[in-house]
Protein backbone atom coordinates (compact mmCIF):
# COMPACT_ATOMS: atom_id res chain seq x y z
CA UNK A 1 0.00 0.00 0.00
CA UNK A 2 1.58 3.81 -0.85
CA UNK A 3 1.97 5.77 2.29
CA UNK A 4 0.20 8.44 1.35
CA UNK A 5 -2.60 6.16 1.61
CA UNK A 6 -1.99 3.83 5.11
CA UNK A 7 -3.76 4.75 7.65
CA UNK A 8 -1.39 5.59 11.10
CA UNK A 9 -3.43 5.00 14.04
CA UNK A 10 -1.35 7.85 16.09
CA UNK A 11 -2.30 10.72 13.00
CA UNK A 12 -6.24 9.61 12.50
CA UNK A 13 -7.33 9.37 9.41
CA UNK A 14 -6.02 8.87 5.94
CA UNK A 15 -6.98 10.60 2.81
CA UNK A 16 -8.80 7.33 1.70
CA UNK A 17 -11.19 7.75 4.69
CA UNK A 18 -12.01 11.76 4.05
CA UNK A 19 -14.44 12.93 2.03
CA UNK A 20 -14.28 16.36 0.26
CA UNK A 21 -17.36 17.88 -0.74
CA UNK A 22 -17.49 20.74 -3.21
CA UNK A 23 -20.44 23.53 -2.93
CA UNK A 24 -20.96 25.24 -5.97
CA UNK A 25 -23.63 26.17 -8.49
CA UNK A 26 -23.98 26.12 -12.01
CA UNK A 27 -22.20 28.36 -14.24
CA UNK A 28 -19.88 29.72 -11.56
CA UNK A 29 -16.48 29.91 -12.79
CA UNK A 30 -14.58 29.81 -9.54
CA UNK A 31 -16.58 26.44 -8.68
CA UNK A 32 -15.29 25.17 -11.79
CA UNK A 33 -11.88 26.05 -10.88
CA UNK A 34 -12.18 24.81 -7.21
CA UNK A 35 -13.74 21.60 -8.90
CA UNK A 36 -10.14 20.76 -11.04
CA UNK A 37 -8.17 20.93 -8.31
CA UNK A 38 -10.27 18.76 -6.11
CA UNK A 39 -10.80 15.96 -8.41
CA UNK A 40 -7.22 15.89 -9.28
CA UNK A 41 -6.24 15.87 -5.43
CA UNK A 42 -8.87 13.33 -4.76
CA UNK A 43 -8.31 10.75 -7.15
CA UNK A 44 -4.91 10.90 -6.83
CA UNK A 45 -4.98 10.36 -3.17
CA UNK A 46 -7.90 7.88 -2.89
CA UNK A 47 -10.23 10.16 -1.01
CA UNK A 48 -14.17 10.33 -1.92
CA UNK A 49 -15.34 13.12 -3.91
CA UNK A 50 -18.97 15.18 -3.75
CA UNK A 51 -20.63 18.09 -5.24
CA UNK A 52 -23.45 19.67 -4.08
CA UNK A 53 -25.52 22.25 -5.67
CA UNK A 54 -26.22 25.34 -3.54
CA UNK A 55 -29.40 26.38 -5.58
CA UNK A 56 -31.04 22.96 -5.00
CA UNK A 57 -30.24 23.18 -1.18
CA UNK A 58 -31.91 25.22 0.91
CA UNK A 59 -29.65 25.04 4.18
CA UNK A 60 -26.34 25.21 2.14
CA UNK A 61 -28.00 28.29 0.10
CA UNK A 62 -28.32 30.15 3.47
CA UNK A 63 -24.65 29.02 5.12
CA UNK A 64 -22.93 29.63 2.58
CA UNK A 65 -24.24 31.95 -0.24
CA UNK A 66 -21.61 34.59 -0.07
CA UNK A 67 -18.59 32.49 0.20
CA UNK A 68 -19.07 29.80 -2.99
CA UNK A 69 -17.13 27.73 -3.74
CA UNK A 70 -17.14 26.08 -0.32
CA UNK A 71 -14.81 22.67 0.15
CA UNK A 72 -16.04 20.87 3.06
CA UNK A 73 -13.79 18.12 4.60
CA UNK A 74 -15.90 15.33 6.39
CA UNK A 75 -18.41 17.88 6.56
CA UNK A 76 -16.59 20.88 7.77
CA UNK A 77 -15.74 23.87 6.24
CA UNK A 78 -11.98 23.63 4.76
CA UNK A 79 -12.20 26.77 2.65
CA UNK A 80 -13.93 28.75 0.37
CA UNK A 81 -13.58 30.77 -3.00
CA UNK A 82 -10.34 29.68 -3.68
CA UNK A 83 -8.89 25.95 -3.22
CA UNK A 84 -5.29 25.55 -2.43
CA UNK A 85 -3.96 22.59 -3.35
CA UNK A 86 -1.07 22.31 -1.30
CA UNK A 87 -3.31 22.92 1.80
CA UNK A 88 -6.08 20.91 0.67
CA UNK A 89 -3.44 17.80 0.58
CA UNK A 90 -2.35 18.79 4.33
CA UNK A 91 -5.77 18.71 5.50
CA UNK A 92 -6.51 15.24 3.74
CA UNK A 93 -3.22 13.94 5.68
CA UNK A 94 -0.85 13.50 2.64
């Protein structure tokens, strides 16, 4: 198994266990920019990819209007408007 994918019991988590959702909407240009660099980091390091669509989402529409694109990791917010891939990676544990 690669390291960047085994799972060390003292650092939680592996990037194969994460998921990284994206919030976007359609015809938003960041989004689709935020949405490259995700699904290259994801597939690369084995971790589950979402998107969500903040105009068919009530909840989401009210969080986080203002700040889309919004990358959530396991459900919390990693970062928004702008995805760094380097940082992303961190936060996934590679």
């Amino acid at each position: 198994m690669s390291p960047l994918l085994r799972r060390d019991k003292n650092r939680g988590p592996g990037p194969a266990d994460r998921t990284v959702t994206l919030v976007a909407k359609p015809g938003c240009h960041l989004c689709d920019d935020a949405r490259e660099v995700i699904v290259r980091v994801t597939a690369e390091l084995g971790a589950a990819f979402e998107e969500k669509d903040i105009t068919q989402d009530p909840e989401l529409h009210h969080l986080y209007w203002e700040q889309i694109p919004v990358t959530l990791i396991d459900g919390r917010q990693h970062d928004f408007w702008r995805v760094d891939e380097k940082r992303l990676r961190t936060a996934l544990g590679a």
